[in-house]
C-alpha atoms as a PDB file:
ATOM      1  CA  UNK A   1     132.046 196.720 101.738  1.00  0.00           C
ATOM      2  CA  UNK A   2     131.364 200.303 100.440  1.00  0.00           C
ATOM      3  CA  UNK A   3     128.265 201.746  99.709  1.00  0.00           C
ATOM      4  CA  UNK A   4     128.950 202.026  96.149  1.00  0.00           C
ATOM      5  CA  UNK A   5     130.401 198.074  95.739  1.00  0.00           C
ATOM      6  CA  UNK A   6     126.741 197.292  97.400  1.00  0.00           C
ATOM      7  CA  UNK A   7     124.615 199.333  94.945  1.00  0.00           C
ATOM      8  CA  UNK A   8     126.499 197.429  92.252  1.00  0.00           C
ATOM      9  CA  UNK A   9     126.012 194.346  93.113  1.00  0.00           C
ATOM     10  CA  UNK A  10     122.032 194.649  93.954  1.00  0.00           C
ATOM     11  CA  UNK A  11     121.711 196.415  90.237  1.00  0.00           C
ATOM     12  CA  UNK A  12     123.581 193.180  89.015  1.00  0.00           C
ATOM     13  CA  UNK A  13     121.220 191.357  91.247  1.00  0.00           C
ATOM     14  CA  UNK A  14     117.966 193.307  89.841  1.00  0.00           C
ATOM     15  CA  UNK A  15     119.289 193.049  86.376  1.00  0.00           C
ATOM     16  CA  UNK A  16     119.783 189.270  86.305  1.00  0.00           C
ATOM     17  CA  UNK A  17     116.376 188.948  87.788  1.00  0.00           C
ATOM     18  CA  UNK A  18     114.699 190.622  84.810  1.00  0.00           C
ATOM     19  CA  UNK A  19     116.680 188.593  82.252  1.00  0.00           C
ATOM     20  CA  UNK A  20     115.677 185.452  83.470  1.00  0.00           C
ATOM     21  CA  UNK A  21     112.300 186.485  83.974  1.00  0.00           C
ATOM     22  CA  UNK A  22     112.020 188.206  80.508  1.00  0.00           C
ATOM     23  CA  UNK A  23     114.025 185.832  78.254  1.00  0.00           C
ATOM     24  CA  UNK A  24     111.431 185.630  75.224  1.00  0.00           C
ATOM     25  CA  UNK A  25     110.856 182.170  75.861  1.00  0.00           C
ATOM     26  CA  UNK A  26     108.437 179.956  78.136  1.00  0.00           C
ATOM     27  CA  UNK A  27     109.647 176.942  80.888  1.00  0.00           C
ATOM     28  CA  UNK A  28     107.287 174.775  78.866  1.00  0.00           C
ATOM     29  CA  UNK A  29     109.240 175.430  75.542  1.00  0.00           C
ATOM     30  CA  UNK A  30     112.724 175.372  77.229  1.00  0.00           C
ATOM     31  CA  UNK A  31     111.287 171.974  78.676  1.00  0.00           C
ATOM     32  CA  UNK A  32     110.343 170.506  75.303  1.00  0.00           C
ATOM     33  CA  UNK A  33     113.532 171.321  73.953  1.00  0.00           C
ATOM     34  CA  UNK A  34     115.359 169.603  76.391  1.00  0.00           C
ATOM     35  CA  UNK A  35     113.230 166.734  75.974  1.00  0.00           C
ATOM     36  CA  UNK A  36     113.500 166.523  72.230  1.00  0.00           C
ATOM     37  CA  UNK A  37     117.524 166.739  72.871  1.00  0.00           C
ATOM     38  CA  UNK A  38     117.471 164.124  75.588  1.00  0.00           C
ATOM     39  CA  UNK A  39     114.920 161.724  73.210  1.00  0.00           C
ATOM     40  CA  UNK A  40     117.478 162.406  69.799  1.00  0.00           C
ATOM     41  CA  UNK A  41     120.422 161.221  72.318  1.00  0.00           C
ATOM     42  CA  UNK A  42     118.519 158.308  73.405  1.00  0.00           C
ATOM     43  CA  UNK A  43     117.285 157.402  69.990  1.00  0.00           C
ATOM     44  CA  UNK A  44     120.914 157.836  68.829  1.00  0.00           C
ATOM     45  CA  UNK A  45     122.372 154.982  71.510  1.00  0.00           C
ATOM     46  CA  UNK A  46     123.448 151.726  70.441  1.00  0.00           C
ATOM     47  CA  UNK A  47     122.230 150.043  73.667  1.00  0.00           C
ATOM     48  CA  UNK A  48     119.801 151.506  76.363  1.00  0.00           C
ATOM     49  CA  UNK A  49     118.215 150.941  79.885  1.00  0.00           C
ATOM     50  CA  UNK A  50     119.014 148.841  82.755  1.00  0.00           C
ATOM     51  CA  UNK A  51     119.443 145.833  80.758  1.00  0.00           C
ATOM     52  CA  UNK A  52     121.285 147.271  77.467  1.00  0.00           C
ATOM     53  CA  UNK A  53     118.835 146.281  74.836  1.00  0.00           C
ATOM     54  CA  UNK A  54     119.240 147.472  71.500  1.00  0.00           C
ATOM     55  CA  UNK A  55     118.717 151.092  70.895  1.00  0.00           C
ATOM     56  CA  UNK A  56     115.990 152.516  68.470  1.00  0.00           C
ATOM     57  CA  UNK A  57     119.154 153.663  65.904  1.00  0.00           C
ATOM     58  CA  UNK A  58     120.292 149.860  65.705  1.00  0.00           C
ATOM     59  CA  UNK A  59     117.019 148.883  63.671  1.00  0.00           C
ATOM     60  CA  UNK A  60     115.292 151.793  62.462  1.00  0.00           C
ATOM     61  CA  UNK A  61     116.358 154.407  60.154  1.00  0.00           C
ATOM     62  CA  UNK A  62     115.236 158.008  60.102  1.00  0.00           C
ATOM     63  CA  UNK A  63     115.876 157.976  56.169  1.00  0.00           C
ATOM     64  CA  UNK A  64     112.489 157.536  54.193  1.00  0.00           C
ATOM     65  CA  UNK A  65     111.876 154.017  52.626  1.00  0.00           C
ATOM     66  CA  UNK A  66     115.333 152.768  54.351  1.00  0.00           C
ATOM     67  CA  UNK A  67     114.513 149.594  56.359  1.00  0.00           C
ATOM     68  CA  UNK A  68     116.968 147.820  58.900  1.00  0.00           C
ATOM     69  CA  UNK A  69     115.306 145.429  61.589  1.00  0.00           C
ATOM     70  CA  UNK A  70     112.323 147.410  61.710  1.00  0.00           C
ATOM     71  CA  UNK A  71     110.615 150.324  59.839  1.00  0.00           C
ATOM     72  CA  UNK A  72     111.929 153.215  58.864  1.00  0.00           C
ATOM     73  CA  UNK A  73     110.599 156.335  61.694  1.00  0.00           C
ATOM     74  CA  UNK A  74     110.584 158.789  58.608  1.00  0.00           C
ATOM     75  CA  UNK A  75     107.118 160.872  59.165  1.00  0.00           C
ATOM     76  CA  UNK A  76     106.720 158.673  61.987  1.00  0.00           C
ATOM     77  CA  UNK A  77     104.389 161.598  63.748  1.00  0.00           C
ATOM     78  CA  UNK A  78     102.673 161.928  61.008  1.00  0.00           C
ATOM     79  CA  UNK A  79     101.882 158.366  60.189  1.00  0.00           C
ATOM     80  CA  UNK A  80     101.217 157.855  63.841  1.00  0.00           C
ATOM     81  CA  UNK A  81      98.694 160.130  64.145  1.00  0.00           C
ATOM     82  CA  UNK A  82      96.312 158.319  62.040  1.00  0.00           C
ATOM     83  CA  UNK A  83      97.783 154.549  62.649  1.00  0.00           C
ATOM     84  CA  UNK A  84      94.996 153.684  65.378  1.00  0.00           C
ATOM     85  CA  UNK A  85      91.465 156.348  65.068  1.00  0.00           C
ATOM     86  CA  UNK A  86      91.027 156.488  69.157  1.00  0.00           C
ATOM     87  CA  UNK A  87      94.313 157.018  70.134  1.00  0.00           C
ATOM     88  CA  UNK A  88      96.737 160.522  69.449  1.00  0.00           C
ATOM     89  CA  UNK A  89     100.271 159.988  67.891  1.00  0.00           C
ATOM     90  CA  UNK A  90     101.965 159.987  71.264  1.00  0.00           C
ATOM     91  CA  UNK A  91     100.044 157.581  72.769  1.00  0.00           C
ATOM     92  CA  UNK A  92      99.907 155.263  69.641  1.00  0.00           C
ATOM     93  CA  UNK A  93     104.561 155.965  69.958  1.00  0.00           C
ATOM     94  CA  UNK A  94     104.595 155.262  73.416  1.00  0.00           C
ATOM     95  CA  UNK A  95     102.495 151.783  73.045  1.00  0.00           C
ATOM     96  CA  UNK A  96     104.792 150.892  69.872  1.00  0.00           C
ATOM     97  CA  UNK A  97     107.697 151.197  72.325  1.00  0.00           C
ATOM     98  CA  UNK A  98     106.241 149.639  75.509  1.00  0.00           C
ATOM     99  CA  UNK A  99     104.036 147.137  73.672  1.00  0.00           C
ATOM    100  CA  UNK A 100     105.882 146.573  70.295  1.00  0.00           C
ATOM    101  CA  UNK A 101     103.287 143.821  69.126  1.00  0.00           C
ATOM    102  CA  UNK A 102      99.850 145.899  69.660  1.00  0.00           C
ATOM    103  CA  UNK A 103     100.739 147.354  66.147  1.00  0.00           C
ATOM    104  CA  UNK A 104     102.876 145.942  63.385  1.00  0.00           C
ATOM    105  CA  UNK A 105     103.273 147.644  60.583  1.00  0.00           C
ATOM    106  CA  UNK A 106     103.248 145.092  57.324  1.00  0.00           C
ATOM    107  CA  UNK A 107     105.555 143.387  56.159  1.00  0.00           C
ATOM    108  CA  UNK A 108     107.175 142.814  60.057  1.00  0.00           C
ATOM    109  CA  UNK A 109     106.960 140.504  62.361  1.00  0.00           C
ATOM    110  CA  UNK A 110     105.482 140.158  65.848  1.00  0.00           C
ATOM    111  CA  UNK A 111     108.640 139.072  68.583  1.00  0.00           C
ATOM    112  CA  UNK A 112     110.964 140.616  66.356  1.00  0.00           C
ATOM    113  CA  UNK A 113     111.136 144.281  68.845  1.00  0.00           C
ATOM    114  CA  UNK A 114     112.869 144.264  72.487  1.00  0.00           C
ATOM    115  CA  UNK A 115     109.609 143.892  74.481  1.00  0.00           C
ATOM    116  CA  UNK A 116     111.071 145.325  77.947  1.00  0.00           C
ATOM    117  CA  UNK A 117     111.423 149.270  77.457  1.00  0.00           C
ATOM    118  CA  UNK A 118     108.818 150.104  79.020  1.00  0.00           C
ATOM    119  CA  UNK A 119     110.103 148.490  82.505  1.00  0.00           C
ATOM    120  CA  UNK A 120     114.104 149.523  81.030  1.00  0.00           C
ATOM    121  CA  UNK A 121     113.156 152.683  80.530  1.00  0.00           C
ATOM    122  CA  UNK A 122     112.397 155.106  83.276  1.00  0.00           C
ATOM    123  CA  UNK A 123     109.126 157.531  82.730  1.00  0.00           C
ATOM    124  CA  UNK A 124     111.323 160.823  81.729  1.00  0.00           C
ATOM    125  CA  UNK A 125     112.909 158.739  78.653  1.00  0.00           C
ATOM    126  CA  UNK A 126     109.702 157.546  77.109  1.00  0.00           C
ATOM    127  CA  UNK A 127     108.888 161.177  77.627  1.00  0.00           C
ATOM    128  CA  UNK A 128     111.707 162.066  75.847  1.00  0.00           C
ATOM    129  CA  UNK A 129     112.062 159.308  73.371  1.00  0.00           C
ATOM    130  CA  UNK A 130     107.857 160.208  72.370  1.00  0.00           C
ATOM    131  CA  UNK A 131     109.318 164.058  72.402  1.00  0.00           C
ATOM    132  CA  UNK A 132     111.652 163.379  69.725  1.00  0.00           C
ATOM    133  CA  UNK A 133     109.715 160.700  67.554  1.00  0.00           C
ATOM    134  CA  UNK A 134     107.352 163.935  67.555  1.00  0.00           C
ATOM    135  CA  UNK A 135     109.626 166.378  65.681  1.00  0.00           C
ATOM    136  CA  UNK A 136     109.351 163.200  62.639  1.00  0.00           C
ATOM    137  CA  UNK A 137     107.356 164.591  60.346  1.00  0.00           C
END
């Protein structure tokens, strides 16, 4: 290889380098917005996890007031934030999907929710799933 073909491709090398490492953005942020995608996909499936239960989109709309099985998730960060005093919005989301019946909202039922995400589900979706539910205000 010549000299000059070398040089080239160790400034392409250099140059890449600095890109990457000066993109504008954070990991963390790219992170979050790959979780948000990953939790809008997984809200958005008919059937989920190992066993194919229903998926969130089958029973709860993200239009305000508009009820299917369960509540609508409208504002659902913002509601969730203040649903139970001791606990933050994405702990209060990630009980309502691992332990449906610690907190119905009125005018529902206990029994009525799939009670086996939080085994069907592996750690990463619930991640992602509580990402999404976030972006709900």
């Amino acid at each position: 290889m010549s000299r000059k073909a070398s040089f080239s491709i160790l400034l392409n090398f250099v140059l890449l380098i600095l890109l990457v490492s000066c993109s504008g953005g954070n990991q963390e942020d790219v992170l979050a917005g790959d979780a948000i995608s990953r939790g809008k996909a997984l809200y958005e499936k008919t059937l989920v996890g190992a066993k194919m239960a229903p998926g969130c989109v089958t029973c709860h709309s993200l239009e305000p007031g508009t009820k299917l099985v369960g509540p609508s998730l409208a504002g659902i960060s913002s509601t969730a934030g203040s649903a139970v005093p001791e606990m933050t919005a994405e702990q209060f989301l990630r009980e309502a999907i691992v332990n449906p019946d610690a907190h119905v909202e009125e005018g529902f039922v206990e029994g009525i929710m799939y009670r086996g995400y939080g085994e069907d589900l592996t750690e990463e979706e619930l991640n992602d799933l509580v990402a999404f539910l976030m972006t709900l205000k």
